[in-house]
PDB file of N, CA and C in Angstrom:
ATOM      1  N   UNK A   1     105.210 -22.169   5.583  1.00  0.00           N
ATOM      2  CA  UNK A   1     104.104 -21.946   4.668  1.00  0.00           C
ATOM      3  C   UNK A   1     103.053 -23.039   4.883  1.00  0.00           C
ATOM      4  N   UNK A   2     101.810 -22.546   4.815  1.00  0.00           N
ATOM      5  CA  UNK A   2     100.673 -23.717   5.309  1.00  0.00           C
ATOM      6  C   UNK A   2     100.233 -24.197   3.716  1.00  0.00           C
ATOM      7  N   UNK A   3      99.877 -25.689   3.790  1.00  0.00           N
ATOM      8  CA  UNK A   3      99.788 -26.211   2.594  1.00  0.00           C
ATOM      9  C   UNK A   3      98.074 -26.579   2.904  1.00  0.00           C
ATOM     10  N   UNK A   4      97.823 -26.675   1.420  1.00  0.00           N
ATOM     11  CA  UNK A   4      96.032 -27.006   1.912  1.00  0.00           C
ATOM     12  C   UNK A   4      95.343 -27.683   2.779  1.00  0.00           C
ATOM     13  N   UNK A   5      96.045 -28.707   3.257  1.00  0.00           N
ATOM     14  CA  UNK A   5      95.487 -29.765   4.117  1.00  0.00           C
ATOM     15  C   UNK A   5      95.364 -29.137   5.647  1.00  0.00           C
ATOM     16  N   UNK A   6      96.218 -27.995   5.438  1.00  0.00           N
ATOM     17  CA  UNK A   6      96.413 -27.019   6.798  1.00  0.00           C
ATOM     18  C   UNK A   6      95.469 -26.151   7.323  1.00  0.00           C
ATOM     19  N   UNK A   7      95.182 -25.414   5.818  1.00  0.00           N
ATOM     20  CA  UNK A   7      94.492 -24.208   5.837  1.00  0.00           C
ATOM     21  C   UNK A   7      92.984 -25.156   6.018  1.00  0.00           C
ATOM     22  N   UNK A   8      92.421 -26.343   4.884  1.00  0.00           N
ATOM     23  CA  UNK A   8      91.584 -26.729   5.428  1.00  0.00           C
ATOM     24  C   UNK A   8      90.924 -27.280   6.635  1.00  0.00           C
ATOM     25  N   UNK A   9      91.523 -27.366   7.376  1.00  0.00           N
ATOM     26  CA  UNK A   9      91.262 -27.843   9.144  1.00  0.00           C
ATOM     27  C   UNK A   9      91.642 -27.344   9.908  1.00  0.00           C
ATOM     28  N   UNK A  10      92.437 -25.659   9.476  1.00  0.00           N
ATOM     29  CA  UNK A  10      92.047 -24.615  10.281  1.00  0.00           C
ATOM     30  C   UNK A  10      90.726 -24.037  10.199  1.00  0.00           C
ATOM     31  N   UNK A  11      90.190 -24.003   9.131  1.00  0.00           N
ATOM     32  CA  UNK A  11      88.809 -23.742   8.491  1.00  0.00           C
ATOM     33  C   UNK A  11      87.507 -24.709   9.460  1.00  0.00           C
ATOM     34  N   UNK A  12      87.778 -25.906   9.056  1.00  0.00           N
ATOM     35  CA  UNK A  12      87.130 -26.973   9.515  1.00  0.00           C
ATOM     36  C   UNK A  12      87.059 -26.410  11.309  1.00  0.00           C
ATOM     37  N   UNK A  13      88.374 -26.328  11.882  1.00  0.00           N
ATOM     38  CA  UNK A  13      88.120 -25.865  13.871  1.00  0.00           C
ATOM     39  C   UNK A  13      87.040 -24.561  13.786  1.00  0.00           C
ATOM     40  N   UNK A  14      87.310 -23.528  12.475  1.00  0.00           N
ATOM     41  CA  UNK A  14      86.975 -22.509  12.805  1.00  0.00           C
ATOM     42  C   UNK A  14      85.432 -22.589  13.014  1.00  0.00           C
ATOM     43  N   UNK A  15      85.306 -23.503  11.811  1.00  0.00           N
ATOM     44  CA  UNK A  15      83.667 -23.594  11.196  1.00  0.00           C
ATOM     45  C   UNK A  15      82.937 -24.201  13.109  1.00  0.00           C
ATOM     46  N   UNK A  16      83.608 -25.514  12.986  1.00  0.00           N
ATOM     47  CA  UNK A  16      82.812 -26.161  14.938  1.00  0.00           C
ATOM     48  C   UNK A  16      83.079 -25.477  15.868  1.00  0.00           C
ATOM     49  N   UNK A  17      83.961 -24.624  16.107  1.00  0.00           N
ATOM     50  CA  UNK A  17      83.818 -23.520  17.292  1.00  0.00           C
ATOM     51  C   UNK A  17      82.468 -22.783  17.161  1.00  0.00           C
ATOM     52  N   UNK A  18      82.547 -22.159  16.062  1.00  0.00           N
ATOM     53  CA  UNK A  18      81.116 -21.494  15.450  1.00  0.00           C
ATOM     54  C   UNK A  18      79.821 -22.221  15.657  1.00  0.00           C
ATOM     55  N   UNK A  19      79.926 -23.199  15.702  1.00  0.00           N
ATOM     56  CA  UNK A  19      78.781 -24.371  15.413  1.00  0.00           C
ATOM     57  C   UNK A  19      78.548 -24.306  17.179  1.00  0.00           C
ATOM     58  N   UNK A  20      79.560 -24.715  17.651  1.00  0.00           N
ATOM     59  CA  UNK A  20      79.208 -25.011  19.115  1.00  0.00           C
ATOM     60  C   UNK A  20      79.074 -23.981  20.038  1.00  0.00           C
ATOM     61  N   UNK A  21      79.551 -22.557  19.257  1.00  0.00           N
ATOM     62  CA  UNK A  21      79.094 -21.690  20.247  1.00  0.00           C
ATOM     63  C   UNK A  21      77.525 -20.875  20.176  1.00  0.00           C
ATOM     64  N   UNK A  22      76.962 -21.154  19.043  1.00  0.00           N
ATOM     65  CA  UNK A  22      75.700 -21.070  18.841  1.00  0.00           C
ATOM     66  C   UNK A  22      74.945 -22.280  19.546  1.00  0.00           C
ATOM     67  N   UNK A  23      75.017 -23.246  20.098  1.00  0.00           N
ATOM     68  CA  UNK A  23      74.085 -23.742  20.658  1.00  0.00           C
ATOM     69  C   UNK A  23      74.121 -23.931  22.426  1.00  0.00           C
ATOM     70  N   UNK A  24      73.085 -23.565  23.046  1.00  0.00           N
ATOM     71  CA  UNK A  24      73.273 -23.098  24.318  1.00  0.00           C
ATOM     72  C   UNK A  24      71.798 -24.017  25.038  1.00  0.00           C
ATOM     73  N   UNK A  25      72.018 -24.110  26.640  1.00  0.00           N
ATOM     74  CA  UNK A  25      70.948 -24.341  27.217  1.00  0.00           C
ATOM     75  C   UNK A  25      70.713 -23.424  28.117  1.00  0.00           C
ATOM     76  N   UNK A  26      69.370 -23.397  28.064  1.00  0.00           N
ATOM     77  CA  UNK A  26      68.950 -22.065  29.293  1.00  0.00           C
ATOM     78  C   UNK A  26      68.146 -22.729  30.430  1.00  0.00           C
ATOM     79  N   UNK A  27      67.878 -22.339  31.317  1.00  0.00           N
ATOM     80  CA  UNK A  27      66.629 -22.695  32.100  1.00  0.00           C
ATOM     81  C   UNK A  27      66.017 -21.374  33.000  1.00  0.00           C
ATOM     82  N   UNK A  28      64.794 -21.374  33.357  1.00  0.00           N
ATOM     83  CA  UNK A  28      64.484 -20.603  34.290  1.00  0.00           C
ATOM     84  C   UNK A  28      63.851 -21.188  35.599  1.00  0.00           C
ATOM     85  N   UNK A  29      64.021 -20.881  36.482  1.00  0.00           N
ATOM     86  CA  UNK A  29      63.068 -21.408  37.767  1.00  0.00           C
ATOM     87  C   UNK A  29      62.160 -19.814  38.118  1.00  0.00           C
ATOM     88  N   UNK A  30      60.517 -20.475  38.039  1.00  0.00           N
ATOM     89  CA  UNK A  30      59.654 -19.212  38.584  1.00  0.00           C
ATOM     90  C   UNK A  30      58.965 -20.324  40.100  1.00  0.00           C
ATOM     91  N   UNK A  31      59.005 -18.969  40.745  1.00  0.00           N
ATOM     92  CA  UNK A  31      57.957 -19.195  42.176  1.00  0.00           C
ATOM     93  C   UNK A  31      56.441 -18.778  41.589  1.00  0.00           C
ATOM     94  N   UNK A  32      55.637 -19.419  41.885  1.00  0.00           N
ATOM     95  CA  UNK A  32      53.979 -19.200  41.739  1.00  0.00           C
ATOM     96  C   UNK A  32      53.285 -19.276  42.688  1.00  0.00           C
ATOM     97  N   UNK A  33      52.840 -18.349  42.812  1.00  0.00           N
ATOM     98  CA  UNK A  33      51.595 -18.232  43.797  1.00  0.00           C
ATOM     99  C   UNK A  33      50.214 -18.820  43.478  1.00  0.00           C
ATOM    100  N   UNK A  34      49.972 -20.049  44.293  1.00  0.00           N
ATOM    101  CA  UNK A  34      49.157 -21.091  43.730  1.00  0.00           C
ATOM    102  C   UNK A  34      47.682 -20.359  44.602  1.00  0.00           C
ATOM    103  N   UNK A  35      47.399 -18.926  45.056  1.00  0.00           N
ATOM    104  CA  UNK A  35      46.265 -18.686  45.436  1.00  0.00           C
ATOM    105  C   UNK A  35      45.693 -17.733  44.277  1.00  0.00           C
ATOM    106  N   UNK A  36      46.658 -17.448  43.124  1.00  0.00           N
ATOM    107  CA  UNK A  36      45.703 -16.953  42.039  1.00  0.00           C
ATOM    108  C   UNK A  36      46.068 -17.675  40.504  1.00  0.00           C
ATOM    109  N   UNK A  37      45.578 -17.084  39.748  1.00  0.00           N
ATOM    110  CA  UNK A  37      45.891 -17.703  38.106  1.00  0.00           C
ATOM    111  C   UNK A  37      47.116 -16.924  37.651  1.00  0.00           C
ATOM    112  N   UNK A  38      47.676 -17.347  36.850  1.00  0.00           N
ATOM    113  CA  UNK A  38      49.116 -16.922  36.171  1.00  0.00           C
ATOM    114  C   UNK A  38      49.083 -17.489  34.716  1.00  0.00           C
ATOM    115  N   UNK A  39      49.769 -16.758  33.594  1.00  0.00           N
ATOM    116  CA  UNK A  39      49.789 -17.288  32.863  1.00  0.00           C
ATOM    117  C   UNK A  39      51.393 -16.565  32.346  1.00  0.00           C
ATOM    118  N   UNK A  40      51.796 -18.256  31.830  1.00  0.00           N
ATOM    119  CA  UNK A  40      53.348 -17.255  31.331  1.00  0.00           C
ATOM    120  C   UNK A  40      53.295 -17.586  30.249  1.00  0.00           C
ATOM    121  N   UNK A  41      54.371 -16.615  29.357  1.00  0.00           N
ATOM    122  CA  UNK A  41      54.592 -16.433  27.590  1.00  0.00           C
ATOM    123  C   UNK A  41      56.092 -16.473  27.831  1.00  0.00           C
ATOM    124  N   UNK A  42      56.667 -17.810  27.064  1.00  0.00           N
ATOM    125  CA  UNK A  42      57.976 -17.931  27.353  1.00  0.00           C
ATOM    126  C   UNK A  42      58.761 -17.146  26.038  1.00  0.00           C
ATOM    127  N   UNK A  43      57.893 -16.462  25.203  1.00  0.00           N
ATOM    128  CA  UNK A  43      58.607 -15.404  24.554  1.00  0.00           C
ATOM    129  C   UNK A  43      59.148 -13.621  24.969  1.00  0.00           C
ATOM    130  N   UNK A  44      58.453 -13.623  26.081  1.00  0.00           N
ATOM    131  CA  UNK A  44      58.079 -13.203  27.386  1.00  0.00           C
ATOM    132  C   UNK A  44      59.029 -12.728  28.139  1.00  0.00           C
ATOM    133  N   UNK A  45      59.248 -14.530  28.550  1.00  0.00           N
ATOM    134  CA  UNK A  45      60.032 -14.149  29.627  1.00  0.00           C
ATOM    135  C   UNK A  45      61.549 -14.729  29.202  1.00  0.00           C
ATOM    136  N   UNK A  46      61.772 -15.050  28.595  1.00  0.00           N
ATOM    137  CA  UNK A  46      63.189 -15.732  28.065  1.00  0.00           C
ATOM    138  C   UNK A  46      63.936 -13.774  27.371  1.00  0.00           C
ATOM    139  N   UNK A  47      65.506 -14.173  27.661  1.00  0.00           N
ATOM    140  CA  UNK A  47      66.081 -13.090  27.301  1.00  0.00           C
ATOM    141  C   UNK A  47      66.530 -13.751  26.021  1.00  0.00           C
ATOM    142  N   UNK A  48      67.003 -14.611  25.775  1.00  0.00           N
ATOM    143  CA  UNK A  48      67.091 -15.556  24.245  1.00  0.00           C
ATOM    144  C   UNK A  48      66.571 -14.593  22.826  1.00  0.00           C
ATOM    145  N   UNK A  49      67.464 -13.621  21.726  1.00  0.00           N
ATOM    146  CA  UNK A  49      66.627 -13.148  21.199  1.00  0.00           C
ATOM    147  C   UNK A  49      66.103 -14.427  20.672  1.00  0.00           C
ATOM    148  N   UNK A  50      64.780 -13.888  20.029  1.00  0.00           N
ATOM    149  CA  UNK A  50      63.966 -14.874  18.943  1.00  0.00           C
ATOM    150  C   UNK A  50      63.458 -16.209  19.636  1.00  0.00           C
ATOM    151  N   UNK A  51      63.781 -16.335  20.807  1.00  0.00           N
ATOM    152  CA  UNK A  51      63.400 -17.777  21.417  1.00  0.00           C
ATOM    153  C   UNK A  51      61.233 -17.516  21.737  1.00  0.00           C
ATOM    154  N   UNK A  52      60.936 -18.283  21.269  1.00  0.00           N
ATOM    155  CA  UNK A  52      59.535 -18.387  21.724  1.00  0.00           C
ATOM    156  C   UNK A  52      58.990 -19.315  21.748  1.00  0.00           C
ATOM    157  N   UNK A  53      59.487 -20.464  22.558  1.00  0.00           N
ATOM    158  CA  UNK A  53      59.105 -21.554  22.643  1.00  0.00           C
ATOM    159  C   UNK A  53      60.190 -22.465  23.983  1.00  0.00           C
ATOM    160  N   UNK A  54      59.505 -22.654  24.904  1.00  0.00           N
ATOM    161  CA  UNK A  54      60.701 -23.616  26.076  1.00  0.00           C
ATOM    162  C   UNK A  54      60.514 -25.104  25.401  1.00  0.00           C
ATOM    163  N   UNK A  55      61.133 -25.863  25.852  1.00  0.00           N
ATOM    164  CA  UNK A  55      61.253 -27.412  25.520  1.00  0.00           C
ATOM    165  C   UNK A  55      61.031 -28.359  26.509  1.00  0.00           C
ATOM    166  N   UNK A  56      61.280 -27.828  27.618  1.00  0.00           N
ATOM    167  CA  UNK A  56      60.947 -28.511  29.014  1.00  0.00           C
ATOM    168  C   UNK A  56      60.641 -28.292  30.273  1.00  0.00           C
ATOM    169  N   UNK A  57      59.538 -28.745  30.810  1.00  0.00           N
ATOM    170  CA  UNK A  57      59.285 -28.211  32.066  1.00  0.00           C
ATOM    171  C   UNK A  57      59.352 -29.225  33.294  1.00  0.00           C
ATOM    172  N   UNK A  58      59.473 -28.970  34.433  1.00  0.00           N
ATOM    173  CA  UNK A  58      59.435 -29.315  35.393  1.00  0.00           C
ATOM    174  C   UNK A  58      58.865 -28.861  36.917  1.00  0.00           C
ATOM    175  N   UNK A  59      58.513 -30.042  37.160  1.00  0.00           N
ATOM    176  CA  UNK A  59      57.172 -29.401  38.788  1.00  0.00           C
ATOM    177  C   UNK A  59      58.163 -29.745  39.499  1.00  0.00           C
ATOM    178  N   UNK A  60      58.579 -28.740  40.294  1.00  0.00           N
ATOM    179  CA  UNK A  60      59.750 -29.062  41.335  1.00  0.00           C
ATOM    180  C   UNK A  60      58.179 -29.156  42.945  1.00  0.00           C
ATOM    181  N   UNK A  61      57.653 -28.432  42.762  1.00  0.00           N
ATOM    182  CA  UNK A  61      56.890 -28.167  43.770  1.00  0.00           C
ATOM    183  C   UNK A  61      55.313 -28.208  43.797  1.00  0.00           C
ATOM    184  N   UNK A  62      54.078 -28.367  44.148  1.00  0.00           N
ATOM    185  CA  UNK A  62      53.039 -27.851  43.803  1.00  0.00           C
ATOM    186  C   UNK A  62      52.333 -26.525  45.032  1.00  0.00           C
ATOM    187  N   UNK A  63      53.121 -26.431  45.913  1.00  0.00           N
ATOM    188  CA  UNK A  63      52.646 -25.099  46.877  1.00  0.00           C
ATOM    189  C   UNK A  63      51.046 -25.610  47.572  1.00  0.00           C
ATOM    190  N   UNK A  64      50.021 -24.794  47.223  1.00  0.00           N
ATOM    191  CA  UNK A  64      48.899 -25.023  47.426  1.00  0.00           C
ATOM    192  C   UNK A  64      48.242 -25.852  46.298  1.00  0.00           C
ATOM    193  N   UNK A  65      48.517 -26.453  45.276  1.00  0.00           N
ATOM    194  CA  UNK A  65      48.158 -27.177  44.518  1.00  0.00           C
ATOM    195  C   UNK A  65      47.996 -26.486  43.302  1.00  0.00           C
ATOM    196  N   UNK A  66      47.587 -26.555  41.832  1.00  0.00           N
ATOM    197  CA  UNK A  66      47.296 -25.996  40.650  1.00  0.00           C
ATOM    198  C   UNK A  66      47.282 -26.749  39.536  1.00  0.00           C
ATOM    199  N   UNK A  67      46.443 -26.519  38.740  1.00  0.00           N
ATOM    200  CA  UNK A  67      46.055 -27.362  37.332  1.00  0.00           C
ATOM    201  C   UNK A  67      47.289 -26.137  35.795  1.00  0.00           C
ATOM    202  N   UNK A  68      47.927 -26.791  35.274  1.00  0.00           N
ATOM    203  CA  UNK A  68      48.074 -25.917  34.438  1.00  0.00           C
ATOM    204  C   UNK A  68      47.712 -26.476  33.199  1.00  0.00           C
ATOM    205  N   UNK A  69      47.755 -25.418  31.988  1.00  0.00           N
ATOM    206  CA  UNK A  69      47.301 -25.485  30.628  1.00  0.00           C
ATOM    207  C   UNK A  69      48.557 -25.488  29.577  1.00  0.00           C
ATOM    208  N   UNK A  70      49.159 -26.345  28.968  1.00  0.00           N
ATOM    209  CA  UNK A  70      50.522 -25.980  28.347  1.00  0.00           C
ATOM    210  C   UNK A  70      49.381 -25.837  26.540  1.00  0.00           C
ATOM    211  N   UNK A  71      50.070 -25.033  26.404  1.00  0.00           N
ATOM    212  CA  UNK A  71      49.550 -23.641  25.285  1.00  0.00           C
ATOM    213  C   UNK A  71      48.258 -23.970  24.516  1.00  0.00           C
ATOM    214  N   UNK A  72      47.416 -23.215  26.274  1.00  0.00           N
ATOM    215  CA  UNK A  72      46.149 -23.975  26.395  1.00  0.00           C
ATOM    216  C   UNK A  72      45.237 -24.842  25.590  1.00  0.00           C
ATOM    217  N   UNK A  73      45.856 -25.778  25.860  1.00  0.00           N
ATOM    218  CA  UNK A  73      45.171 -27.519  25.361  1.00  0.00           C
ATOM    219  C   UNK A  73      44.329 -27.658  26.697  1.00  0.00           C
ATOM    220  N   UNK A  74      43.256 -28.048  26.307  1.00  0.00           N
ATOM    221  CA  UNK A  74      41.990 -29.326  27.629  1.00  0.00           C
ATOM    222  C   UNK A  74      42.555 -30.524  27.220  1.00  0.00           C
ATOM    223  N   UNK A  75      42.368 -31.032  28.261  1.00  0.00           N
ATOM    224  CA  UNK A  75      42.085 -30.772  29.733  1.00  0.00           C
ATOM    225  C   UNK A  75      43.246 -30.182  30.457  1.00  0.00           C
ATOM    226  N   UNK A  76      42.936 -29.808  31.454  1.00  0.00           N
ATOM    227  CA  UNK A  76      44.272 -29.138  32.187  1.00  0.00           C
ATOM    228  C   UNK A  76      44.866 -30.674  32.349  1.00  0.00           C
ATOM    229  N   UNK A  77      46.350 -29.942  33.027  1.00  0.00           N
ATOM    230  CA  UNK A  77      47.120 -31.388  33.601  1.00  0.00           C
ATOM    231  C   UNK A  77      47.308 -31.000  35.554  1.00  0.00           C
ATOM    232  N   UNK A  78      46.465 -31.650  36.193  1.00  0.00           N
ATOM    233  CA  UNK A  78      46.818 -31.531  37.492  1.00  0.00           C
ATOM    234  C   UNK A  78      48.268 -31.615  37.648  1.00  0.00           C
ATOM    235  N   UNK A  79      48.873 -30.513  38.617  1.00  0.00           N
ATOM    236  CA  UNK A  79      50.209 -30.724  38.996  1.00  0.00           C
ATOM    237  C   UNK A  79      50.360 -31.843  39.993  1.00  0.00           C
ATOM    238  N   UNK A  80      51.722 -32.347  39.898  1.00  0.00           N
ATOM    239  CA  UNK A  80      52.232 -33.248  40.833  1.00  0.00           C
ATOM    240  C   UNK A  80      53.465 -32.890  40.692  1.00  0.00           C
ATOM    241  N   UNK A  81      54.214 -33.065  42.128  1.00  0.00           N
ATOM    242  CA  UNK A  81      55.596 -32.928  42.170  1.00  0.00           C
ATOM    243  C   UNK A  81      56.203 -33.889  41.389  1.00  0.00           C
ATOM    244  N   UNK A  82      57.256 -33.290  40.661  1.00  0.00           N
ATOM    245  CA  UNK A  82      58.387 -34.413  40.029  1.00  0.00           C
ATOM    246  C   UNK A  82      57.791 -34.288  38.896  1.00  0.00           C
ATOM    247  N   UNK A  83      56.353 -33.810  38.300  1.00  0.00           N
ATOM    248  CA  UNK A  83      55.806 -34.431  36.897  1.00  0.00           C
ATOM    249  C   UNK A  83      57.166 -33.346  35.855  1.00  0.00           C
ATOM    250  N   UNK A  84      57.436 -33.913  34.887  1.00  0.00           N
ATOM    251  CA  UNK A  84      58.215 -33.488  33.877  1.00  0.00           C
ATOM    252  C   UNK A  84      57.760 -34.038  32.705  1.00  0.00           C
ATOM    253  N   UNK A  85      57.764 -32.825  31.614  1.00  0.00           N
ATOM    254  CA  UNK A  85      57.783 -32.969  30.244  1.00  0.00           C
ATOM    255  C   UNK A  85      58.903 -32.272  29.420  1.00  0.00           C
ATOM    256  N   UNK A  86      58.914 -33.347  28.572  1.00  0.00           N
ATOM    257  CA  UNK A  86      60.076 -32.868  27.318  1.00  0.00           C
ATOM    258  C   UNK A  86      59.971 -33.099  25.899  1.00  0.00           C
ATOM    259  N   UNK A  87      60.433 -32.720  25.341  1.00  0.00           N
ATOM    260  CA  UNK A  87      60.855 -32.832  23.899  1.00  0.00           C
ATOM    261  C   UNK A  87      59.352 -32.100  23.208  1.00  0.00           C
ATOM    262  N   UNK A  88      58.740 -30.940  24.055  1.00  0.00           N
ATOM    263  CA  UNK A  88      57.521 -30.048  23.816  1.00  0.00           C
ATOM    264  C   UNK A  88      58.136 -28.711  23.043  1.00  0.00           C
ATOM    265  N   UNK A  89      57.270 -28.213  22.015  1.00  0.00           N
ATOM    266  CA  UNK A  89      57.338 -26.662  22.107  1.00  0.00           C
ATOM    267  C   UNK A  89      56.040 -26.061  22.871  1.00  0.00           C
ATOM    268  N   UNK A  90      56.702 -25.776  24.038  1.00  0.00           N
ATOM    269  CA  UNK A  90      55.725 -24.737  25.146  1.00  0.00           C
ATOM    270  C   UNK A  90      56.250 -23.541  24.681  1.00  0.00           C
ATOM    271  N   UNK A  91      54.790 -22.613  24.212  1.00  0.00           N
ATOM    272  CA  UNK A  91      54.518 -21.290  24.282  1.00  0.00           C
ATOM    273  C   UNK A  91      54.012 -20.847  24.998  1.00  0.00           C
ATOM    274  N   UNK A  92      53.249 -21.261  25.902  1.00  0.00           N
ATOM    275  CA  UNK A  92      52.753 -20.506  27.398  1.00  0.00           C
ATOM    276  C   UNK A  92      52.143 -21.672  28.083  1.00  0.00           C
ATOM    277  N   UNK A  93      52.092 -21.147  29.198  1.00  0.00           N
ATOM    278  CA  UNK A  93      51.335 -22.350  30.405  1.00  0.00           C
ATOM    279  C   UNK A  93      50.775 -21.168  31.147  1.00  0.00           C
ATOM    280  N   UNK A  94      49.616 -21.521  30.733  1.00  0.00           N
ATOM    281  CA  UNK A  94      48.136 -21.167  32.455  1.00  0.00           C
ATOM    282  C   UNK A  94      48.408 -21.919  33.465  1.00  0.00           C
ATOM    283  N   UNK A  95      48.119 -20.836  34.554  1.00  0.00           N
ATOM    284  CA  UNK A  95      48.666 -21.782  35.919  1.00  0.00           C
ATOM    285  C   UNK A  95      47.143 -21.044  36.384  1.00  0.00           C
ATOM    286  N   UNK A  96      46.447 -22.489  36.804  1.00  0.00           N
ATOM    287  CA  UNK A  96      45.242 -22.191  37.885  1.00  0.00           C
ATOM    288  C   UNK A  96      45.266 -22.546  39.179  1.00  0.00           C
ATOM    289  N   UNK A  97      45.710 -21.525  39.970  1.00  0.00           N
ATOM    290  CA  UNK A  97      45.821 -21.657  41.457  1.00  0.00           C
ATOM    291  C   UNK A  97      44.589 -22.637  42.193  1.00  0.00           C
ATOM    292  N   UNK A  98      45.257 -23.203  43.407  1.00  0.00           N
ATOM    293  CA  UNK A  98      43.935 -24.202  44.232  1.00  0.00           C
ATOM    294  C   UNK A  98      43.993 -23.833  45.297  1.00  0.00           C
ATOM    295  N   UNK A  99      45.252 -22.855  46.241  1.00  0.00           N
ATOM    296  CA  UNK A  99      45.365 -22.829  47.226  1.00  0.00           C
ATOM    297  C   UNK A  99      46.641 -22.166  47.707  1.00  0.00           C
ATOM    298  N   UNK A 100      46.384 -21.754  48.953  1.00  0.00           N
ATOM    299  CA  UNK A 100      47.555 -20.720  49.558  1.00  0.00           C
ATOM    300  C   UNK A 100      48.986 -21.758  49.420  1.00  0.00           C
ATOM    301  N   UNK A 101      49.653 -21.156  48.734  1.00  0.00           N
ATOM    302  CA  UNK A 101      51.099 -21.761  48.958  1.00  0.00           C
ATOM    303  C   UNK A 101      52.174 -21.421  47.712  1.00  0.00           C
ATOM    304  N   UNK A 102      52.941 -21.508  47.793  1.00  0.00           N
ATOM    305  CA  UNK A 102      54.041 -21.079  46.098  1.00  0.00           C
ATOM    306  C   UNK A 102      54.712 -22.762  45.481  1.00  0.00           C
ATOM    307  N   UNK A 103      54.422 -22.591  44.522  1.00  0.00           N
ATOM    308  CA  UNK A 103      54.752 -23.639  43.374  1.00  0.00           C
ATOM    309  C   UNK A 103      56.296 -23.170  43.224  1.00  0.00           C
ATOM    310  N   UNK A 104      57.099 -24.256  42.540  1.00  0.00           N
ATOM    311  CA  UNK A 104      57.922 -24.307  41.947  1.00  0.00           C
ATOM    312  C   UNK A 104      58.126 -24.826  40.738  1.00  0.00           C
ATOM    313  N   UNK A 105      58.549 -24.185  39.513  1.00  0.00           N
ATOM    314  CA  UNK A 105      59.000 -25.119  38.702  1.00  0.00           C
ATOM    315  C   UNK A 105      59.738 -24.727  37.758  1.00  0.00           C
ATOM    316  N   UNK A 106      60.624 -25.740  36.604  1.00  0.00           N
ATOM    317  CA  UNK A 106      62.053 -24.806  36.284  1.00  0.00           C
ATOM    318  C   UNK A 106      61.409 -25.093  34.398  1.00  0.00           C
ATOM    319  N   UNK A 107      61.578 -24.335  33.757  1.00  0.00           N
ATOM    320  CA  UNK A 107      61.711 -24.219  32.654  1.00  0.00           C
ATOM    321  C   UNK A 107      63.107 -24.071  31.707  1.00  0.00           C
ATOM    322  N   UNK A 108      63.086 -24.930  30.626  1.00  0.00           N
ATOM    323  CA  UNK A 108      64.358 -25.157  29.786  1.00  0.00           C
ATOM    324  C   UNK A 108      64.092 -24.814  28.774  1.00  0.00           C
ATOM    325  N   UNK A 109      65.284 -24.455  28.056  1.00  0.00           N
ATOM    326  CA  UNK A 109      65.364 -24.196  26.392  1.00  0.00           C
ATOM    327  C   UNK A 109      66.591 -24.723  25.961  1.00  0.00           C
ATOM    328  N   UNK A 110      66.309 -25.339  24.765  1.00  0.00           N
ATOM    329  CA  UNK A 110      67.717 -25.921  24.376  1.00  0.00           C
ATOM    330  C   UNK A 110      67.681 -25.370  22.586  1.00  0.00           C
ATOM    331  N   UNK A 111      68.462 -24.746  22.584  1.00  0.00           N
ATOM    332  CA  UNK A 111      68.430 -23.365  21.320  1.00  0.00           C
ATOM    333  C   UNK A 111      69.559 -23.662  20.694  1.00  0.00           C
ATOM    334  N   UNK A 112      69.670 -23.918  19.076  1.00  0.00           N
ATOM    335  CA  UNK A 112      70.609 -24.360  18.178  1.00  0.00           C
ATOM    336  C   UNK A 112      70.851 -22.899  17.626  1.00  0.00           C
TER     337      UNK A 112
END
């Protein structure tokens, strides 16, 4: 027979399994074609229901070069490889192409 101290911290595992299986990280990596404009909506493109907002981005690449707009604020931010931001709510980024070549870069979500 289980006595309270039992039943409560079966309760207690049940409750942090629950807890920890609701929180997840995602990422996406897109290729861009830096010879035209793009604009992404990460409500969009995330399969996450209800997610509309990424948290982090990263320039893995700049291709032919490109200025983007994170949820278009001026001035743009010239790309550079390696540039990373975090702890943002990005709702979209304008990508303004400079030149023949494909960009890389990976987008995150970290969803409670």
């Amino acid at each position: 027979m289980n006595t309270t101290e039992e039943i409560q911290m079966a309760i207690l595992r049940k409750i942090s399994e629950l807890v920890e299986a609701s929180i997840s990280n995602y990422h996406k990596v897109f290729s861009i074609d830096t010879t035209k404009d793009e604009t992404l909506i990460f409500k969009d493109r995330f399969s996450i229901s209800g997610q509309e907002y990424a948290n982090s981005l990263y320039i893995a690449s700049v291709g032919g070069g490109f200025d983007l707009y994170i949820n278009d604020e001026t001035p743009p931010i010239a790309a550079i490889a390696g540039l990373s931001v975090g702890n943002e709510q990005i709702a979209t980024i304008r990508i303004v192409g400079k030149g023949a070549g494909t960009a890389v870069i990976r987008v995150g979500v970290y969803r409670k």
